[in-house]
C-alpha atoms as a PDB file:
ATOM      1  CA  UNK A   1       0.000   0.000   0.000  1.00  0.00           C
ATOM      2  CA  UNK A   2       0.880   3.601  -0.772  1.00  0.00           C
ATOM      3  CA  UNK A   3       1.131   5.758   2.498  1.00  0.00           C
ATOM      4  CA  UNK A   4       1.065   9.015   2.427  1.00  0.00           C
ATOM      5  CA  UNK A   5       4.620  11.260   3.380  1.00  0.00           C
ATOM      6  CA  UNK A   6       3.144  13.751   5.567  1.00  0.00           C
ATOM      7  CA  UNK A   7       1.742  10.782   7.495  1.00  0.00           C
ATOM      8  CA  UNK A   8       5.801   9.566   7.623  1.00  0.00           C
ATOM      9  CA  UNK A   9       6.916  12.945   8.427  1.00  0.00           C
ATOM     10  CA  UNK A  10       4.199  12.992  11.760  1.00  0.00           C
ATOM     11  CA  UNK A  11       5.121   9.594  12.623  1.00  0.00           C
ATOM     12  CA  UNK A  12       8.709  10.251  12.263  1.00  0.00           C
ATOM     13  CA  UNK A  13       8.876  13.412  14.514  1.00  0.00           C
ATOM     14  CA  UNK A  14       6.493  11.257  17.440  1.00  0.00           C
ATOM     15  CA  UNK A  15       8.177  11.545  21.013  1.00  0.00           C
ATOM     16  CA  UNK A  16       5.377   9.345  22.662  1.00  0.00           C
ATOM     17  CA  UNK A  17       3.499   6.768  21.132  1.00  0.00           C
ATOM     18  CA  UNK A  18       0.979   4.678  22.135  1.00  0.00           C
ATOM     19  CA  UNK A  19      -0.765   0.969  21.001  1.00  0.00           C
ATOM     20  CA  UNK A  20      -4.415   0.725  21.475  1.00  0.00           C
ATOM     21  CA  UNK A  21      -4.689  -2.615  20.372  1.00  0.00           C
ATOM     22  CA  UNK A  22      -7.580  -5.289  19.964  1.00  0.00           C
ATOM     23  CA  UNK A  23      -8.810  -9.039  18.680  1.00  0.00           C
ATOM     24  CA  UNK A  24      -7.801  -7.742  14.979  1.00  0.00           C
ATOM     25  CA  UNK A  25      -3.439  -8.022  16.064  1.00  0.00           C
ATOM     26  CA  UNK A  26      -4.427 -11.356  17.726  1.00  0.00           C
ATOM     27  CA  UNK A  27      -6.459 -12.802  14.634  1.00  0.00           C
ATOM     28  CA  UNK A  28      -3.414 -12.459  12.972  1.00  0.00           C
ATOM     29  CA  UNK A  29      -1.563 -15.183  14.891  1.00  0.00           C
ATOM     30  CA  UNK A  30      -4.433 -17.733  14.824  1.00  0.00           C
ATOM     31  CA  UNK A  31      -6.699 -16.336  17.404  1.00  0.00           C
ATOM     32  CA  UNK A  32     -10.671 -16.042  17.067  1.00  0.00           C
ATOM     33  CA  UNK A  33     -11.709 -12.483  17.472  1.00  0.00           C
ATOM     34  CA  UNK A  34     -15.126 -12.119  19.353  1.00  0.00           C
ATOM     35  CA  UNK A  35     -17.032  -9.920  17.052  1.00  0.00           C
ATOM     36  CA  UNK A  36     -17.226  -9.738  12.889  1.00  0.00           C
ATOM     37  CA  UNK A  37     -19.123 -12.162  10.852  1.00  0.00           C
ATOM     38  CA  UNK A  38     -16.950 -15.451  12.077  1.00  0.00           C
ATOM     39  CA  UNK A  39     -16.555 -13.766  15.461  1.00  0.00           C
ATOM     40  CA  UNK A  40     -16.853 -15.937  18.900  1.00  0.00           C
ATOM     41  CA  UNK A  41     -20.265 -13.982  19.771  1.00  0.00           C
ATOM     42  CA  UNK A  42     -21.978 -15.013  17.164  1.00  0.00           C
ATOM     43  CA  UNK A  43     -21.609 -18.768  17.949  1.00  0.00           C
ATOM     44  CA  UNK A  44     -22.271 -18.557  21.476  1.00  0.00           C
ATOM     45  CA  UNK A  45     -23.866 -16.463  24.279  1.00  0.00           C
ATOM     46  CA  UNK A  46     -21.427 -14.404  26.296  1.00  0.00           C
ATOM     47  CA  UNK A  47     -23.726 -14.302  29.100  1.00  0.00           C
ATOM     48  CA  UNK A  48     -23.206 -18.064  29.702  1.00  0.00           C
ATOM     49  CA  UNK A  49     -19.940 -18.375  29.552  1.00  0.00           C
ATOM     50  CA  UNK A  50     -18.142 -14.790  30.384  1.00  0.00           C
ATOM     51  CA  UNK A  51     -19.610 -13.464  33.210  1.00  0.00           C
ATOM     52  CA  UNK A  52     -19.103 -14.152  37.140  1.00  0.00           C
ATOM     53  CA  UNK A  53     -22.868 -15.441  37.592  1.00  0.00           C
ATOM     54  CA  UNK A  54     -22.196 -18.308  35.144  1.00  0.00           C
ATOM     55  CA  UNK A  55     -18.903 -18.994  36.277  1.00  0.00           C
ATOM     56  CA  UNK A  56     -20.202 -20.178  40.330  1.00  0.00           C
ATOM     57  CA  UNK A  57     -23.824 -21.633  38.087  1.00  0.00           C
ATOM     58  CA  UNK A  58     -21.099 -23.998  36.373  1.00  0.00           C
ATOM     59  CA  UNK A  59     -17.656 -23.679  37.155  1.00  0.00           C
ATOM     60  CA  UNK A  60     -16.438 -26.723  34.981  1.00  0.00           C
ATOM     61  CA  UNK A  61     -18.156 -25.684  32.312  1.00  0.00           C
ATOM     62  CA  UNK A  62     -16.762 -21.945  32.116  1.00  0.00           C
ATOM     63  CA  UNK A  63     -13.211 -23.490  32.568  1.00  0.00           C
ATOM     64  CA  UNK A  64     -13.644 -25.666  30.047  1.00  0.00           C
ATOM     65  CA  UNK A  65     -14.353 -23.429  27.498  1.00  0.00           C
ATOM     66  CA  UNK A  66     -11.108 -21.728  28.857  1.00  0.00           C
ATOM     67  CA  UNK A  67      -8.815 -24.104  28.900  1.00  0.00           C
ATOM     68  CA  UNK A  68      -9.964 -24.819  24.976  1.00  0.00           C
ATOM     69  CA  UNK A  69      -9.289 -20.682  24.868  1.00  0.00           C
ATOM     70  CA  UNK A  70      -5.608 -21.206  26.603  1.00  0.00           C
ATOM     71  CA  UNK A  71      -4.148 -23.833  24.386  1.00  0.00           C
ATOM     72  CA  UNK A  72      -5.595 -22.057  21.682  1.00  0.00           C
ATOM     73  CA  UNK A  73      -3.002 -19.005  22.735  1.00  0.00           C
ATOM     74  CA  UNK A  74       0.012 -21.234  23.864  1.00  0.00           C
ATOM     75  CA  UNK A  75       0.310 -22.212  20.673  1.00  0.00           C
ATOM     76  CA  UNK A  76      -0.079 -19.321  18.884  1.00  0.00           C
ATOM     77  CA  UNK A  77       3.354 -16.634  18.300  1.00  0.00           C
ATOM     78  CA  UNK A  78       3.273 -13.346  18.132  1.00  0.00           C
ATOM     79  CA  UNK A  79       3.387 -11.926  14.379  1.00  0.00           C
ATOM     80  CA  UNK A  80       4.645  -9.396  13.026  1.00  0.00           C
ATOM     81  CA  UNK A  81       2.322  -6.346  13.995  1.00  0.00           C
ATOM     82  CA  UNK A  82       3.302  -7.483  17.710  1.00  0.00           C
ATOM     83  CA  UNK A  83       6.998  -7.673  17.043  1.00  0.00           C
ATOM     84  CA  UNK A  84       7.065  -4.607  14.526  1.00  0.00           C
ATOM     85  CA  UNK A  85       5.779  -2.666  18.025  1.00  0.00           C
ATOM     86  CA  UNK A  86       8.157  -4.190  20.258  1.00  0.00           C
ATOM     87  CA  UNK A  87      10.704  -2.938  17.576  1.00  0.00           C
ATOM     88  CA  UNK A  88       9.864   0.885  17.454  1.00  0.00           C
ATOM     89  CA  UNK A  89      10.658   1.222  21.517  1.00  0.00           C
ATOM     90  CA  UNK A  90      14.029   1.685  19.571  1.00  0.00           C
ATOM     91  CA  UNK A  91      12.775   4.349  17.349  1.00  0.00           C
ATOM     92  CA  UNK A  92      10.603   6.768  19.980  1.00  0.00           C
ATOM     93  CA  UNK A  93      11.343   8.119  23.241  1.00  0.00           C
ATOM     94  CA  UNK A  94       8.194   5.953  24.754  1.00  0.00           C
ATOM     95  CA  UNK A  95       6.469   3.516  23.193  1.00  0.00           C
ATOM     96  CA  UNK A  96       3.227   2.126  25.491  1.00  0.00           C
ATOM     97  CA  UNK A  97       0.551  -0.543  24.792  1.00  0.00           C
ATOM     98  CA  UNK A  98      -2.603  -0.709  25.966  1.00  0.00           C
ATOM     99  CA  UNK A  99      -4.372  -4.017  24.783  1.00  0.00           C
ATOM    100  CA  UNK A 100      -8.033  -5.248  25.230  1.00  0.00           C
ATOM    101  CA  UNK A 101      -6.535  -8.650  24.389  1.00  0.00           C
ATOM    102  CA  UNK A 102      -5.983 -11.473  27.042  1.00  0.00           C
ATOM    103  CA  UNK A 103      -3.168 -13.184  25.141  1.00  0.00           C
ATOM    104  CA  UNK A 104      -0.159 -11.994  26.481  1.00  0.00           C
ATOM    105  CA  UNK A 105       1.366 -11.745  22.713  1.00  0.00           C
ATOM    106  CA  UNK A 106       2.924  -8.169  23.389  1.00  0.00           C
ATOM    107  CA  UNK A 107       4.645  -9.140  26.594  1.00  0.00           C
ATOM    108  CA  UNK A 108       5.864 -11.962  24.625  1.00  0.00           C
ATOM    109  CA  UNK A 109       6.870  -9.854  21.302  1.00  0.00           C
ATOM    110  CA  UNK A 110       8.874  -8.011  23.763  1.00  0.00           C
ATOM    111  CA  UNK A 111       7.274  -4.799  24.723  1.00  0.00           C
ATOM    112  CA  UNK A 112       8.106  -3.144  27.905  1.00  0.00           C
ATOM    113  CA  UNK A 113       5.178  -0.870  29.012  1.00  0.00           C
ATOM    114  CA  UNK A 114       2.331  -2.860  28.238  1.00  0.00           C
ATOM    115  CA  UNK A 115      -1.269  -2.076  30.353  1.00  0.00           C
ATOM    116  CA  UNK A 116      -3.655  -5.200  29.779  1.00  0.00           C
ATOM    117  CA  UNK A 117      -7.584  -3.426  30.325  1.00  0.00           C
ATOM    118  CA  UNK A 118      -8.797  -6.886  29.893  1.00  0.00           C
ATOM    119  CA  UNK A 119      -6.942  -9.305  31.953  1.00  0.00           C
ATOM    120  CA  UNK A 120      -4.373 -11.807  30.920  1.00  0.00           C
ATOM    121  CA  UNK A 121      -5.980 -15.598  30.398  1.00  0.00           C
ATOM    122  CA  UNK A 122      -2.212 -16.831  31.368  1.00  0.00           C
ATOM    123  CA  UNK A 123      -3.541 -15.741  34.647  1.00  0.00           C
ATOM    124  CA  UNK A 124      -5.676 -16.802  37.292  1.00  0.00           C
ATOM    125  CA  UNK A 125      -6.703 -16.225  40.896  1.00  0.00           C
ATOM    126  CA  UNK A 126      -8.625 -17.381  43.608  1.00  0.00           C
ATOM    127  CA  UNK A 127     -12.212 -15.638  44.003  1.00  0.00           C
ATOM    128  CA  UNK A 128     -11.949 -15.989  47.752  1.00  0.00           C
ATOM    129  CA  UNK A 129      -8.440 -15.308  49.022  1.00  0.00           C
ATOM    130  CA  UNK A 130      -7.347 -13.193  46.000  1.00  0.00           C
ATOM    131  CA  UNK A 131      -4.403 -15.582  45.537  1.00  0.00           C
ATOM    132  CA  UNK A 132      -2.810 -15.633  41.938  1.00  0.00           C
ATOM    133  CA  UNK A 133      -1.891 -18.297  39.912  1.00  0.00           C
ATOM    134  CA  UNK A 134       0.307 -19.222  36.643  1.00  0.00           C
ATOM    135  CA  UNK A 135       0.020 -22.592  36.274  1.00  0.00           C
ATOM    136  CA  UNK A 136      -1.636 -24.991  34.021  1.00  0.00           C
ATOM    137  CA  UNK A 137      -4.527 -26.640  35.886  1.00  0.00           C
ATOM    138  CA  UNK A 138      -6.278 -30.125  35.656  1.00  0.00           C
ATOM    139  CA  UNK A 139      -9.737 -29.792  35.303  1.00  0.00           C
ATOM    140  CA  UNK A 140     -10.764 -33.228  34.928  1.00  0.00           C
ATOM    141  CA  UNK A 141     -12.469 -33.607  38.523  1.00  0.00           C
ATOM    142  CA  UNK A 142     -13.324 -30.019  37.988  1.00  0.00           C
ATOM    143  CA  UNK A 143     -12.959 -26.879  38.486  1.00  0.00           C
ATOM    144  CA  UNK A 144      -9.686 -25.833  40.401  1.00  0.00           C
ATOM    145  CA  UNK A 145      -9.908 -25.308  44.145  1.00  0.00           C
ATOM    146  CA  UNK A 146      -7.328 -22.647  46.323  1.00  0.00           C
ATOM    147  CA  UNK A 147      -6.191 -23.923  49.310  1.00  0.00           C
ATOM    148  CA  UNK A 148      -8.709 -21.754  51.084  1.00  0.00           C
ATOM    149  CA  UNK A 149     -11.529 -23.326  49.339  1.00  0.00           C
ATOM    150  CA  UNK A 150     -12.273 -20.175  47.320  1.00  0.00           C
ATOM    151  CA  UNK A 151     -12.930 -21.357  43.342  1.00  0.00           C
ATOM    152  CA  UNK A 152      -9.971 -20.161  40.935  1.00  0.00           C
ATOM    153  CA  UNK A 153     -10.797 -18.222  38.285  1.00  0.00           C
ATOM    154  CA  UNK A 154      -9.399 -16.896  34.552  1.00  0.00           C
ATOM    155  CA  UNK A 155      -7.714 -13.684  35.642  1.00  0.00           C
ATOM    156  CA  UNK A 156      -9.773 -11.994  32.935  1.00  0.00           C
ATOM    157  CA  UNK A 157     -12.575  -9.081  33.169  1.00  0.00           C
ATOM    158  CA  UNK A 158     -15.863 -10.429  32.656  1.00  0.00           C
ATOM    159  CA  UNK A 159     -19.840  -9.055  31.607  1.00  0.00           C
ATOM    160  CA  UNK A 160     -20.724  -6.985  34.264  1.00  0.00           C
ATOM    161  CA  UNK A 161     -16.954  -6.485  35.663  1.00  0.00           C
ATOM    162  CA  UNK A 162     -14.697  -3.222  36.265  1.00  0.00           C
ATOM    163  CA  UNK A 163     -11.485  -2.923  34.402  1.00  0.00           C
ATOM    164  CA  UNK A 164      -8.273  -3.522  36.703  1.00  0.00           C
ATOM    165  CA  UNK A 165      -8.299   0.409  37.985  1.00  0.00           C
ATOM    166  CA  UNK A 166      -4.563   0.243  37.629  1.00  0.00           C
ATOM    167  CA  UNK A 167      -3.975  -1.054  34.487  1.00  0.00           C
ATOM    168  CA  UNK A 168      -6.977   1.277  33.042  1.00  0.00           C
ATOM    169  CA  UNK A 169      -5.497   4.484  34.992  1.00  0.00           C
ATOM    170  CA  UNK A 170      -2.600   3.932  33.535  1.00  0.00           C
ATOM    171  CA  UNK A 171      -3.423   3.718  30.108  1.00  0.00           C
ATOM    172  CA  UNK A 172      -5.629   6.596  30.063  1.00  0.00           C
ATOM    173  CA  UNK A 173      -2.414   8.596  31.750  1.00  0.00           C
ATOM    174  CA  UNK A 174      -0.425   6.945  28.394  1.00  0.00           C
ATOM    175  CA  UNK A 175      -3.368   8.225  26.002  1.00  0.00           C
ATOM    176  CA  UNK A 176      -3.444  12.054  27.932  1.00  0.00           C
ATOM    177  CA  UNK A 177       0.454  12.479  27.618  1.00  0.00           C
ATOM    178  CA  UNK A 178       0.875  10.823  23.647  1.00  0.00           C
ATOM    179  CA  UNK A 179       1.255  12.873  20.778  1.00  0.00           C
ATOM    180  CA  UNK A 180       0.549   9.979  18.631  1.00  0.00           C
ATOM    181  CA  UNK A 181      -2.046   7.132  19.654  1.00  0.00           C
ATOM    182  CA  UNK A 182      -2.384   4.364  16.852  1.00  0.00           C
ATOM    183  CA  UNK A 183      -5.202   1.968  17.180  1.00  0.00           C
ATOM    184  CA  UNK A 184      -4.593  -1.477  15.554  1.00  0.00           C
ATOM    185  CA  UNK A 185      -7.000  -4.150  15.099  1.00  0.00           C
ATOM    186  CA  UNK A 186     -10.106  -2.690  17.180  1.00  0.00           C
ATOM    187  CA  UNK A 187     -13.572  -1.660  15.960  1.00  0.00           C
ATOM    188  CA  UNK A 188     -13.695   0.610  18.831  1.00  0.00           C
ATOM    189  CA  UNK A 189     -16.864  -0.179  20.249  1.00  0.00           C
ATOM    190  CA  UNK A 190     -16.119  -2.061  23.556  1.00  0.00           C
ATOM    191  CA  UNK A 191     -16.129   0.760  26.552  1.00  0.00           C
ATOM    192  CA  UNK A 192     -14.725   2.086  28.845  1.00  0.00           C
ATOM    193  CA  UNK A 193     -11.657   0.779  26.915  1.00  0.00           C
ATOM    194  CA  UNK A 194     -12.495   2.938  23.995  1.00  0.00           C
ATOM    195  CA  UNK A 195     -12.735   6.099  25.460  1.00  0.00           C
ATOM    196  CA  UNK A 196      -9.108   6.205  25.367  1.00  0.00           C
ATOM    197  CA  UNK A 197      -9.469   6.964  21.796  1.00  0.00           C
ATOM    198  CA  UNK A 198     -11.171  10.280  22.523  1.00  0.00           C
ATOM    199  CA  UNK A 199      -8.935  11.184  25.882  1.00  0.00           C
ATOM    200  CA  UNK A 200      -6.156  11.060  23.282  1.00  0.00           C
ATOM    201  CA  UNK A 201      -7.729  12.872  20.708  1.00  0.00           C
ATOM    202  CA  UNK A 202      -9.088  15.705  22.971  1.00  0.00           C
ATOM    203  CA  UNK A 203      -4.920  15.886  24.268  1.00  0.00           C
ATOM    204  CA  UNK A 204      -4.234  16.559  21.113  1.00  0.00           C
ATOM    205  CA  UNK A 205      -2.502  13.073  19.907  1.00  0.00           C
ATOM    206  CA  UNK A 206      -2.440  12.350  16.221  1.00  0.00           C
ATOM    207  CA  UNK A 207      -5.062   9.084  15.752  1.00  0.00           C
ATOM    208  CA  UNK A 208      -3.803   6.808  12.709  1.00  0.00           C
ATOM    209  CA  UNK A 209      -6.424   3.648  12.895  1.00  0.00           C
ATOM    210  CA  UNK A 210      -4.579   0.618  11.173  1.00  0.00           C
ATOM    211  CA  UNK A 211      -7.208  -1.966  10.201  1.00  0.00           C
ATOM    212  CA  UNK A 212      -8.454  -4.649   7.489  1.00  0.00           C
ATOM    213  CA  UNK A 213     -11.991  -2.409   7.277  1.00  0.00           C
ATOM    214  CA  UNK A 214     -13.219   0.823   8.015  1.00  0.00           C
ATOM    215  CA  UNK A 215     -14.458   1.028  11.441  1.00  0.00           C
ATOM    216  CA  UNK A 216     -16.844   3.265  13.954  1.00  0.00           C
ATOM    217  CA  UNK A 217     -13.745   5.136  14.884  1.00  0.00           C
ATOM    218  CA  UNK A 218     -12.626   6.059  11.126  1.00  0.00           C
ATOM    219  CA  UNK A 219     -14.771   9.461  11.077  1.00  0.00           C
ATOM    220  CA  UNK A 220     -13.098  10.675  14.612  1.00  0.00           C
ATOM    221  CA  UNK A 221      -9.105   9.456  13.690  1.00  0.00           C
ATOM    222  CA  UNK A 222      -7.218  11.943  11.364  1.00  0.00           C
ATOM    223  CA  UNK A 223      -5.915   8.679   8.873  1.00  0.00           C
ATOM    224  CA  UNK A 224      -6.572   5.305   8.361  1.00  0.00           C
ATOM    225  CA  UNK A 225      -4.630   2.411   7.178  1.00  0.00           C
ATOM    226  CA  UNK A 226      -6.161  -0.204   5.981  1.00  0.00           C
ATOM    227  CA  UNK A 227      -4.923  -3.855   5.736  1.00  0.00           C
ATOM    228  CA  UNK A 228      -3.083  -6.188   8.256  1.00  0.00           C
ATOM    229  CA  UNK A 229      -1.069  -4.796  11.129  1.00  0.00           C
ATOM    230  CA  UNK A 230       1.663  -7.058  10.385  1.00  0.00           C
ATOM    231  CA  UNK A 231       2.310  -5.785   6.887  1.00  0.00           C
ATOM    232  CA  UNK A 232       1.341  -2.265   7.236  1.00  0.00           C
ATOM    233  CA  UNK A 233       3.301  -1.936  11.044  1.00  0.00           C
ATOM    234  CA  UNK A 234       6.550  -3.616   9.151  1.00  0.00           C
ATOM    235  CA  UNK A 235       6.722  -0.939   6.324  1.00  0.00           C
ATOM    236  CA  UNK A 236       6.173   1.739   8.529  1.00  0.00           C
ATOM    237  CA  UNK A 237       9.378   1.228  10.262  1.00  0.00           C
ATOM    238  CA  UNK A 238      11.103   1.361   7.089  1.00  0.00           C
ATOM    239  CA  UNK A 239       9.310   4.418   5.924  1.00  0.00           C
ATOM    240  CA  UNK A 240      10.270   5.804   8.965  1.00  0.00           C
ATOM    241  CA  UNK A 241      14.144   4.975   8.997  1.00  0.00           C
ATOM    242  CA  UNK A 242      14.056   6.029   5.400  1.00  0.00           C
ATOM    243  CA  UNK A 243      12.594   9.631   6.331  1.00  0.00           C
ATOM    244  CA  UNK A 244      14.755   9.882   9.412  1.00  0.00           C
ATOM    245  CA  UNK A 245      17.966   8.772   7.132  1.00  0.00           C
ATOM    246  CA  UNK A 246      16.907  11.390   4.371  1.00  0.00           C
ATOM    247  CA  UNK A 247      16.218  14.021   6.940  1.00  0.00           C
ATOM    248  CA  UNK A 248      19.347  13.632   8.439  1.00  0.00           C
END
């Protein structure tokens, strides 16, 4: 794809740059979004599997379904988009991600500053006690038990659940103090996490969206990219070495 130089030249001169990432980044490496026409919603009910209610109705069940969710993630890699953003924390003076996803792909691309708004499924803890965990538990007999007696859940935000306070405070600090917020792979839609968008944009950040279809967002971001993160987050860099290089 053709990108336009005065979109170089803005991301070039960025000082502080920030990731707003969602399911689209993840799809990439072999992991179901939720929403879009083969999304995970629109096979089954969220309400009976992702909220806290259904979780102590059937415990066994809702671990079931994510344990079939964490193997699905250990075996995926991060792609390119993840490790193309890892990469330009050598190109800015701060680079932060804030991810809806649960997948832990950034942490593993290599990215430093990395606020997770929706839990991590590598995660778990116990309901009671507060205890975490991270290890891989046998569910055969059923659902896993702390030593207190307190159930042990997904460490993940559910239907009807707060985001972590810190992990959300801190990306909406990221999103106030940017001068250039991308958002890659998210339609936008799911709040509070996308009211970041607009904290940025009323800061004064630069919004470039980078996804495969226009989106809710596209009328409030100043460009769009459209395609797949890892392609279009790959040639960036080299746009931008090749600007910086010419500049210079």
């Amino acid at each position: 794809m053709t990108i336009d130089k005065d979109v170089i030249k803005i991301i070039s001169n960025a000082r502080s740059v920030v990731f707003f990432t969602g399911a689209g980044i993840s799809a990439e490496s072999g992991i179901p979004t939720f929403r879009g026409k083969d999304g995970i919603w629109n096979k089954l009910r969220p309400e009976e599997l992702a909220n806290f209610d259904a979780f102590m109705r059937n415990p066994k069940l809702v671990w079931e379904w994510y344990k079939h969710r964490m193997e699905i993630v250990h075996k995926s890699e991060p792609n390119a988009g993840h490790l193309a953003i890892a990469e330009m924390q050598n190109m800015f003076d701060k680079v932060t991600v804030v991810t809806q996803n649960i997948d832990n792909l950034h942490i593993r691309a290599g990215s430093k500053t990395v606020y997770e708004l929706h839990g991590n499924i590598e995660r778990n803890y116990c309901v009671k006690c507060k205890q975490f965990f991270n290890k891989d538990f046998d569910i055969s007999k059923g659902a896993p038990m702390c030593k207190c007696g307190g159930l042990i859940r997904p460490d993940v935000v559910w239907f009807g659940e707060y985001l972590p306070e810190d992990q959300f405070t801190a990306g909406d600090n990221a999103a106030r103090q940017c001068d250039l917020f991308f958002i890659v792979g998210t339609s936008g839609v799911v709040y509070p996490a996308a009211s970041l968008i607009f904290t940025a944009k009323n800061n004064g950040a630069t919004l470039i969206e980078i996804n495969i279809e226009p989106t809710e967002v596209c009328s409030s971001v100043n460009y769009s990219l459209y395609g797949k993160s890892g392609s279009i987050l790959p040639e960036l860099i080299k746009l931008i070495k090749d600007f910086r290089d010419n500049k210079d």
